[in-house]
Protein backbone atom coordinates (compact mmCIF):
# COMPACT_ATOMS: atom_id res chain seq x y z
CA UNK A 1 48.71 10.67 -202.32
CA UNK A 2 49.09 14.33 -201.73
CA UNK A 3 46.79 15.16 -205.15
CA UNK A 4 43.95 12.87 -203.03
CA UNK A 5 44.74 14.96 -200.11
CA UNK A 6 44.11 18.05 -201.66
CA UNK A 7 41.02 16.79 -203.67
CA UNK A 8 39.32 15.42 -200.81
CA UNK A 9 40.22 19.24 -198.97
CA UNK A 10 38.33 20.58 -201.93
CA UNK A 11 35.52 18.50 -202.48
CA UNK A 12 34.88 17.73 -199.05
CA UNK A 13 33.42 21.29 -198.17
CA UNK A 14 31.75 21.52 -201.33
CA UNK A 15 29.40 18.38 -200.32
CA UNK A 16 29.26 19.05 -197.38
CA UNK A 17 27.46 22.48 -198.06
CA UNK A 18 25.25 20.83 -201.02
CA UNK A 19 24.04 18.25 -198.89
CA UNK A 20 22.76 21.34 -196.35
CA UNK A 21 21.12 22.95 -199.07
CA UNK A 22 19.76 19.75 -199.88
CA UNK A 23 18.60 19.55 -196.37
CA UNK A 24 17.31 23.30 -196.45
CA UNK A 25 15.50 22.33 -199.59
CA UNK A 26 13.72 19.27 -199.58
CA UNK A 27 13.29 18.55 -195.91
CA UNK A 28 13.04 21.87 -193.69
CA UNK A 29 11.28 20.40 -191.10
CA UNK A 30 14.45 18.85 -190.36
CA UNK A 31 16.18 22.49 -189.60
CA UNK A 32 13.17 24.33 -187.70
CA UNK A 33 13.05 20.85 -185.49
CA UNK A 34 16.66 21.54 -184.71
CA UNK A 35 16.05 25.69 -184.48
CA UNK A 36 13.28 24.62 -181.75
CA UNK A 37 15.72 22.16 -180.19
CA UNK A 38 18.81 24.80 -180.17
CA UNK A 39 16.61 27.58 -179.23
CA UNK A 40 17.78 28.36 -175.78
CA UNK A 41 21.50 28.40 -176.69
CA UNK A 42 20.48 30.67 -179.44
CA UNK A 43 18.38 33.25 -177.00
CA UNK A 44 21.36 32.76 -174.81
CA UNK A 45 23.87 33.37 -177.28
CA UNK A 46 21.78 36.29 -178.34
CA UNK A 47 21.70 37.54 -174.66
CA UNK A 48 25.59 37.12 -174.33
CA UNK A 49 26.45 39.03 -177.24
CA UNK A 50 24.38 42.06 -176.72
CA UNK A 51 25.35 42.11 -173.14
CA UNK A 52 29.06 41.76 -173.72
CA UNK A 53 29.03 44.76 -175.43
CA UNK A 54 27.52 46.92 -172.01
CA UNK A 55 29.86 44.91 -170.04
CA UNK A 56 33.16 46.12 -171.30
CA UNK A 57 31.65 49.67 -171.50
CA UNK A 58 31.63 48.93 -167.75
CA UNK A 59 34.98 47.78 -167.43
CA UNK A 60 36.54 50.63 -168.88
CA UNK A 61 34.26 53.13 -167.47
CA UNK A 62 34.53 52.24 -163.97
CA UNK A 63 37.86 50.26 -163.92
CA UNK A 64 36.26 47.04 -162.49
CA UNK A 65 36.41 43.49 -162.40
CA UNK A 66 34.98 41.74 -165.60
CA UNK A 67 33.07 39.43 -162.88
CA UNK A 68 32.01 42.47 -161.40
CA UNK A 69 31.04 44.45 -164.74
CA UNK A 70 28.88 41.21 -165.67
CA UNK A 71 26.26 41.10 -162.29
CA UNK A 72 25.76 44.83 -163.13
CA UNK A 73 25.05 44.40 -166.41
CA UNK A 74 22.46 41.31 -165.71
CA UNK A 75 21.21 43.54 -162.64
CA UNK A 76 20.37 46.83 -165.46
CA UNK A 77 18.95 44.73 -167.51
CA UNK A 78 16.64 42.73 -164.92
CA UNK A 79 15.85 46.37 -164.15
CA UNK A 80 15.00 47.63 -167.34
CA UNK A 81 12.86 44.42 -168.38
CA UNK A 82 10.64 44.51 -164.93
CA UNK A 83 10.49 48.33 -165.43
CA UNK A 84 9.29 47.50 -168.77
CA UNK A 85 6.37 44.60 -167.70
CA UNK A 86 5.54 47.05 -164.90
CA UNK A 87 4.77 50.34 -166.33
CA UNK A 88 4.98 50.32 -170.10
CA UNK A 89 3.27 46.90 -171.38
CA UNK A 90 -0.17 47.03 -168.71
CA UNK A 91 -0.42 50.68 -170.15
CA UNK A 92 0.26 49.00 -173.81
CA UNK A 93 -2.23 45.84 -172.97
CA UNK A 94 -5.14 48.47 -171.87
CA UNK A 95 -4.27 50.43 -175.28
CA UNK A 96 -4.93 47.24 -177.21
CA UNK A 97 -7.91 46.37 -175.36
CA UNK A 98 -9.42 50.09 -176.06
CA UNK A 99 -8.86 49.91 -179.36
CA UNK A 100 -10.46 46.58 -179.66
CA UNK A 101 -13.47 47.21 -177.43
CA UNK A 102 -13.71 50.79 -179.78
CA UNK A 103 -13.86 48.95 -183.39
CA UNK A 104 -16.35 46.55 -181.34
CA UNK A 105 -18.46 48.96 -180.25
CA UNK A 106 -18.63 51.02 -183.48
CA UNK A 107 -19.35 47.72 -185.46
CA UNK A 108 -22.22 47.18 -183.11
CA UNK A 109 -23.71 50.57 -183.39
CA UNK A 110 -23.44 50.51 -187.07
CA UNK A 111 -24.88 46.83 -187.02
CA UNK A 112 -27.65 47.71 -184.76
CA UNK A 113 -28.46 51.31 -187.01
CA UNK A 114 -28.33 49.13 -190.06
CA UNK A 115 -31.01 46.39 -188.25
CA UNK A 116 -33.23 48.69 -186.70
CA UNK A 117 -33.44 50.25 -190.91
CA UNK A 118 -34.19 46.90 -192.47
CA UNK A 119 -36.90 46.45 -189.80
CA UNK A 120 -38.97 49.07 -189.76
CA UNK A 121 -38.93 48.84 -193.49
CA UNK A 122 -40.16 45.22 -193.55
CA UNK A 123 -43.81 44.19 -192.39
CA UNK A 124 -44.91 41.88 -189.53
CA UNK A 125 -45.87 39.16 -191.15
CA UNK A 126 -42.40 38.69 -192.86
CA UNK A 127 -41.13 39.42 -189.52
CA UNK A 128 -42.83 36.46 -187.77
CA UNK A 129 -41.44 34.16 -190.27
CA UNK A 130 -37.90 35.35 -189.89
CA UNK A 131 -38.38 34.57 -186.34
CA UNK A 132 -39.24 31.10 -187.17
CA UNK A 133 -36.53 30.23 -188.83
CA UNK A 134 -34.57 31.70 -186.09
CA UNK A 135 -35.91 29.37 -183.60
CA UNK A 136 -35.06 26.62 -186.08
CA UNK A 137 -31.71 27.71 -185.95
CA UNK A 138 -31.99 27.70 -182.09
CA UNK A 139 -30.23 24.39 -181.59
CA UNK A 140 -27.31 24.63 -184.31
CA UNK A 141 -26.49 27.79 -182.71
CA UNK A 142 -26.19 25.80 -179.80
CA UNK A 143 -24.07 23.27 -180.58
CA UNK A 144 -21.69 25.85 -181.89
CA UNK A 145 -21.88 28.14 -179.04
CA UNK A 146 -20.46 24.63 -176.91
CA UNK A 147 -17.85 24.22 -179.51
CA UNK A 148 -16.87 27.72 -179.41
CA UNK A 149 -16.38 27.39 -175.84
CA UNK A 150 -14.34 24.17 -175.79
CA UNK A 151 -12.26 26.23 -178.69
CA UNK A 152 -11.78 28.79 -176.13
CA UNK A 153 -11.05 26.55 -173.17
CA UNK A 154 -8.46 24.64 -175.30
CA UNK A 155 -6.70 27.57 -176.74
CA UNK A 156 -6.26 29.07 -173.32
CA UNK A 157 -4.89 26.40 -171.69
CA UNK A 158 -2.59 26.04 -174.45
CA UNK A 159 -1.48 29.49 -174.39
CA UNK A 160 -1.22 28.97 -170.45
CA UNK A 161 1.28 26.04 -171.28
CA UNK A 162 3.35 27.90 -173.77
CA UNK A 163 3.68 31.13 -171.71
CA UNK A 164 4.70 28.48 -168.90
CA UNK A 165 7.35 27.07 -171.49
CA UNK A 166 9.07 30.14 -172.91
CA UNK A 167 8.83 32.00 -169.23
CA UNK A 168 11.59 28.61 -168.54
CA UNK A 169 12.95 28.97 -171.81
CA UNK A 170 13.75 32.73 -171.07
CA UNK A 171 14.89 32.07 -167.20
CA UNK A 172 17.52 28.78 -169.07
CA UNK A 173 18.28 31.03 -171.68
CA UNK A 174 19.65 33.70 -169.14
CA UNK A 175 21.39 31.94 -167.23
CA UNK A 176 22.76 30.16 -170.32
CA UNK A 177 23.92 33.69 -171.14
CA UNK A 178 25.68 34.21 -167.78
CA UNK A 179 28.06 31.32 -168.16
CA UNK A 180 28.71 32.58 -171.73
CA UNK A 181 29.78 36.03 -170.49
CA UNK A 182 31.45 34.26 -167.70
CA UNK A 183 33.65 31.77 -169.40
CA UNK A 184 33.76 34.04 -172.52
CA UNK A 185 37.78 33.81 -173.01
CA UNK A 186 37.58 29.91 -172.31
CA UNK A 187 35.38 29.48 -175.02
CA UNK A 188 36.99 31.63 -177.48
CA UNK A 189 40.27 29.88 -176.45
CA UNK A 190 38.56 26.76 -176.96
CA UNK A 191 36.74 27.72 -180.49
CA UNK A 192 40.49 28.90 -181.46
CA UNK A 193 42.00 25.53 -180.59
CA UNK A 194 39.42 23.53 -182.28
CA UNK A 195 39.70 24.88 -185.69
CA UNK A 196 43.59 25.23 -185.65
CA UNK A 197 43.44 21.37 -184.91
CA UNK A 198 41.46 21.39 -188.26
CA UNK A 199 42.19 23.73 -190.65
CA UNK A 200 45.45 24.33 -192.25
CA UNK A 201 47.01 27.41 -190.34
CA UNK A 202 46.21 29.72 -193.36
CA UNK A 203 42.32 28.98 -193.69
CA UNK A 204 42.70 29.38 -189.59
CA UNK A 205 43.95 32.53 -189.36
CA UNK A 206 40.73 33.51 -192.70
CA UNK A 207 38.34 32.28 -190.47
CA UNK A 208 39.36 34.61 -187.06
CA UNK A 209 39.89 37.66 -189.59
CA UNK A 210 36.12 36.71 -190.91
CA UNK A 211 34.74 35.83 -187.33
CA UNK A 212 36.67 39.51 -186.03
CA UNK A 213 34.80 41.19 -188.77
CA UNK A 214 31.50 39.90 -188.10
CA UNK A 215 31.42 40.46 -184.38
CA UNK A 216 32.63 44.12 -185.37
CA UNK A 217 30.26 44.48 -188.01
CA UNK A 218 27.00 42.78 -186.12
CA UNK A 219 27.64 44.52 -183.12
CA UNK A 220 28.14 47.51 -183.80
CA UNK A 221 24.91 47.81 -185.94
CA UNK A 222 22.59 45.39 -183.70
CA UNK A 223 23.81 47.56 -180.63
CA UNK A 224 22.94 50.95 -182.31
CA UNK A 225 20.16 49.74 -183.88
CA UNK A 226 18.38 48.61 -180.51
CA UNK A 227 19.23 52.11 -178.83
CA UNK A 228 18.21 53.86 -181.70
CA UNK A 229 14.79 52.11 -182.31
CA UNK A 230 14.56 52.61 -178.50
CA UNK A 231 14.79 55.90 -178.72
CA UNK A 232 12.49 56.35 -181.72
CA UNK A 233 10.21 54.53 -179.74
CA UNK A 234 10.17 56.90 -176.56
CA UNK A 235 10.08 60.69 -178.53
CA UNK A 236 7.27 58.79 -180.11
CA UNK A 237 4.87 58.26 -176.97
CA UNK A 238 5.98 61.37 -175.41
CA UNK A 239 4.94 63.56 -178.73
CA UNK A 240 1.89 61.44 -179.62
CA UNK A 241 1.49 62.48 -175.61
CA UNK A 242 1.83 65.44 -175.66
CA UNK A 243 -0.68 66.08 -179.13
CA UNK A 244 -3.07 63.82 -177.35
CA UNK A 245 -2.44 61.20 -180.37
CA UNK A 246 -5.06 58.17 -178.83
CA UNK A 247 -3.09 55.58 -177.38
CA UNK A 248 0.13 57.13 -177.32
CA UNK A 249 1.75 54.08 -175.17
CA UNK A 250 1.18 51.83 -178.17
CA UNK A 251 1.55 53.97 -180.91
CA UNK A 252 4.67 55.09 -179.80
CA UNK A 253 5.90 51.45 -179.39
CA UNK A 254 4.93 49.66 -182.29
CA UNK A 255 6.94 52.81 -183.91
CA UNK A 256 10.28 52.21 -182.41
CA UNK A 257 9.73 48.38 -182.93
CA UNK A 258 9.43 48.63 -186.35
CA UNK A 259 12.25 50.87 -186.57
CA UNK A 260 14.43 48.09 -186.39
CA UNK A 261 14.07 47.02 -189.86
CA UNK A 262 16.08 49.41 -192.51
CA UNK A 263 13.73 51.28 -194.98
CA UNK A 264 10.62 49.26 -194.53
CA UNK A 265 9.87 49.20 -190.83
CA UNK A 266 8.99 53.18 -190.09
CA UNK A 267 6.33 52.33 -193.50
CA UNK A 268 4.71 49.12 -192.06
CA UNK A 269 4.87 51.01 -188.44
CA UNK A 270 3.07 53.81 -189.66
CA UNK A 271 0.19 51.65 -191.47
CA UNK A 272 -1.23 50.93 -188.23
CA UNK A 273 -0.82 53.68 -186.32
CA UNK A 274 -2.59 55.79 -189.16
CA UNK A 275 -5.19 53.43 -189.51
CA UNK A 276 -6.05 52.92 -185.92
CA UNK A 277 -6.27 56.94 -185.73
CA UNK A 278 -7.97 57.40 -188.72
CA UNK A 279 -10.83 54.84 -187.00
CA UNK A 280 -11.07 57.36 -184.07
CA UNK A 281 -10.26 60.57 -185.88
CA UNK A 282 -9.21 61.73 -189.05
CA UNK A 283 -7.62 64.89 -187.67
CA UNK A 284 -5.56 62.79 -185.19
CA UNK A 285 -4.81 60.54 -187.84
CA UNK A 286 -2.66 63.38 -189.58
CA UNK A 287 -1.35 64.89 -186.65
CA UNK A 288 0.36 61.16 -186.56
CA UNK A 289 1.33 61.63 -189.75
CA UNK A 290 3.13 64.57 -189.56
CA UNK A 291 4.41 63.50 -185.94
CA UNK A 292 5.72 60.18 -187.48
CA UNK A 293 6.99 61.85 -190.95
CA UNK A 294 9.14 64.55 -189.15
CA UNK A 295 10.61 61.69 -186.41
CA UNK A 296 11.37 59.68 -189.17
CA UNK A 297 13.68 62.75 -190.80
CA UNK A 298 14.86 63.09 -187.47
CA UNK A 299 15.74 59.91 -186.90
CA UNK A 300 17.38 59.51 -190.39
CA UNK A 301 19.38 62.71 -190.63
CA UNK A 302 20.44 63.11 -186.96
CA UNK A 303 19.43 59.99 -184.63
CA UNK A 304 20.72 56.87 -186.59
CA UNK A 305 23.90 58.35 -188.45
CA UNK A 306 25.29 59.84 -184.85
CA UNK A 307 24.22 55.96 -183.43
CA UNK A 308 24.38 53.22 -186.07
CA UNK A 309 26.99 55.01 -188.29
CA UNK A 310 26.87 57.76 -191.34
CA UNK A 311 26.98 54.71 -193.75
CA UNK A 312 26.73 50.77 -193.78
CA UNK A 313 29.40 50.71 -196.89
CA UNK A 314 26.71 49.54 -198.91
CA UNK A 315 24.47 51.20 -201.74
CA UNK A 316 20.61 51.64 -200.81
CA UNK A 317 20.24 48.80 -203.65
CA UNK A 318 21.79 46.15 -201.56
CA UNK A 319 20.41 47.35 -197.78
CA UNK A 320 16.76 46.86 -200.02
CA UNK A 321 17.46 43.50 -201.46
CA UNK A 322 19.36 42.64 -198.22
CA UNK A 323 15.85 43.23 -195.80
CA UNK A 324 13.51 41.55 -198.87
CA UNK A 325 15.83 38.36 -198.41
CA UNK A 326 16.34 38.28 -195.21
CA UNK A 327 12.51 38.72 -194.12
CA UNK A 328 11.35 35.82 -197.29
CA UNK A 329 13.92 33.45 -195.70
CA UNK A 330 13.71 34.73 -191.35
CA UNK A 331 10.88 36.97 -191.23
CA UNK A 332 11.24 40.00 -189.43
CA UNK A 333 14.39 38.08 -188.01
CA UNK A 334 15.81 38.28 -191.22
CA UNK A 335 14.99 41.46 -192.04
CA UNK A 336 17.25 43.03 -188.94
CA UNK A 337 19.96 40.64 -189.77
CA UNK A 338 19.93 41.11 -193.80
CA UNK A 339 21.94 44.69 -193.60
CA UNK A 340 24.81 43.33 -191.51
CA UNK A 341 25.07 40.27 -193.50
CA UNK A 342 25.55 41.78 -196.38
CA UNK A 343 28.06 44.30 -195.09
CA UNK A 344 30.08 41.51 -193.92
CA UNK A 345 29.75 39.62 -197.24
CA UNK A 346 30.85 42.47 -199.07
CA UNK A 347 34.08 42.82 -196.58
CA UNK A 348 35.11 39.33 -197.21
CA UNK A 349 34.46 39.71 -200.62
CA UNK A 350 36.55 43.05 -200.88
CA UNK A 351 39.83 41.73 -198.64
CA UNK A 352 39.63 38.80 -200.52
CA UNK A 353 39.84 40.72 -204.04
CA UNK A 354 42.78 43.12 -202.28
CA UNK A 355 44.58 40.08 -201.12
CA UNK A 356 44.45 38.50 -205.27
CA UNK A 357 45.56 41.78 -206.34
CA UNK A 358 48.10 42.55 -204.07
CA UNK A 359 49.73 39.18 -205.27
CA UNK A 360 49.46 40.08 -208.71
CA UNK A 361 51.29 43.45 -207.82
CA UNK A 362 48.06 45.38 -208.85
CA UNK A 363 47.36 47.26 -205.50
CA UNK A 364 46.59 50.40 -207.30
CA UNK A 365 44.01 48.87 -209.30
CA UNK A 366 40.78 50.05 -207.60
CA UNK A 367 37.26 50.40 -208.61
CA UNK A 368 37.69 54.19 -209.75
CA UNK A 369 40.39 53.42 -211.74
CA UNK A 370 38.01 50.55 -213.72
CA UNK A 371 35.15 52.94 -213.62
CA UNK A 372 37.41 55.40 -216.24
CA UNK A 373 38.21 52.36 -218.47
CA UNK A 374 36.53 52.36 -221.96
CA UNK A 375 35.62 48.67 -222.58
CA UNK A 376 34.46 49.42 -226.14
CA UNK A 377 38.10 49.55 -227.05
């Protein structure tokens, strides 16, 4: 009886997690249809835990009530979002725009050059007939011109309609987020209870150490991360400012967005920001350049060790493989998320190891002790 227990402890988990990579594999409609159904508990979740962390700053800064430290924290950050759609976005937005009615303007020029060449090197006769066939055309054109429209009709009110849907996804998601930070001890209390009612009390106590070192480890870098890609993102605009880089607004925040993702993000930031300068002005295009190369040692030598931490306890190899993962299997999602999920599989990974070899007696057996061990023998 007690060998089927133990079997059915074993197996159990083990089909249980093939049959979700089964799922994952074969039918992954199934799991974005239950992402898009879950999705406000996630944002909300998401919300919570960055939030928690500015809350108990609070508490121990100013000695308040956690009840207390929680309205503050949802008032700074109602602050910093509406200071955010009032001054920096419309200034972004109009960037956008500029740079879109500039590449449309230069194509047109160059088109027009270009057509104004071809004919005055043609003669009339050739001209007449192109004109023909242009009136030919006449009617097509119009029957795409009234498609184009509907297209445009259609895609707007759909876009109307989703804005309308995430604005009430956001505003659920908040206040989703509120209870969360309210009721934060109940439901840990709760989460506790639940798995000690079933898991044996050793696995228990494994998966509080594990969930303990997660919220350590994904905290501490998400939190850092955000203020230092936020404040990549404002000596950007205020140097491309100040070296009248165009569109410093924009520049300087697709720059600090991008600077979320380890390694890659400051590259794929810089493509367009070079590219969209180069368009204008090849001199301002290296002044960005430069700007970007020397915030980018700045950021990597001063900003983001003093913020995020000297070292994620993890060789460049694995923070690389970690963000090429991650963003194949998330996206850019997944690309954030890759470094601390690795760090945190290598922590389980490495207490688990200690704990074998500290029943073996074998404490002193560490990895620079192997490294000086000649094999070939």
């Amino acid at each position: 009886m007690n060998n089927t227990k133990n079997l059915c402890k074993t197996v159990l988990p083990i089909i249980l997690v093939s049959l979700f990579g089964l799922l994952v594999i074969f039918r992954p409609e199934v799991i974005v249809f239950l992402l898009n159904v879950s999705k406000p508990l996630i944002i909300s979740f998401a919300i919570a835990y960055l939030l928690d962390s500015l809350v108990r700053a609070l508490i121990k800064k100013f000695k308040i009530r956690r009840i207390q430290a929680i309205l503050l924290s949802c008032i700074l950050l109602i602050g910093i979002i509406s200071l955010i759609i009032s001054v920096l976005i419309p200034k972004v937005i109009d960037n956008a725009n500029a740079v879109v009615n500039f590449v449309i303007n230069s194509s047109k020029e160059d088109f027009n050059s270009m057509l104004e060449e071809v004919i005055g090197k043609i003669d009339n006769e050739y001209l007449i007939e192109m004109a023909n066939d242009a009136l030919k055309l006449s009617e097509d054109i119009k029957v795409k011109i009234n498609e184009l429209i509907k297209f445009i009709s259609n895609f707007l009110l759909n876009s109307v309609t989703t804005i309308g849907s995430s604005i009430l996804t956001i505003v659920t998601s908040f206040i989703l987020a509120l209870y969360m930070l309210i009721e934060k001890e109940d439901l840990i209390a709760r989460a506790k209870r639940l798995v000690y009612a079933f898991f044996p009390e050793r696995k228990s106590e494994f998966v509080f150490e594990t969930a303990t070192n997660a919220n350590r480890i994904f905290k501490s870098y998400l939190v850092g991360k955000l203020i230092d890609s936020l404040i990549v993102g404002v000596i950007s605009i205020i140097v491309f400012s100040i070296f009248k880089v165009p569109y410093a607004p924009l520049m300087g925040s697709i720059i600090g967005i991008f600077n979320l993702i380890p390694y890659f993000g400051p590259i794929i930031g810089a493509v367009p920001v070079v590219v969209v300068c180069f368009i204008i002005s090849p001199s301002k295009a290296l002044t960005a350049l430069i700007i970007i190369i020397i915030i980018g040692q700045l950021d990597g030598n001063f900003i983001d060790p003093k913020i995020v931490g000297n070292n994620v306890g993890v060789s460049p190899f694995w923070v690389v493989s970690a963000v090429i993962v991650g963003g194949s299997m998330l996206g850019p999602v997944g690309m954030i998320l890759g470094v601390p999920s690795v760090v945190l599989i290598k922590t389980i990974i490495e207490d688990t190891i200690k704990a074998r070899l500290r029943e073996k007696n074998m404490e002193n057996f560490q990895l620079e002790n192997i490294k000086n061990i000649d094999i070939k023998k």
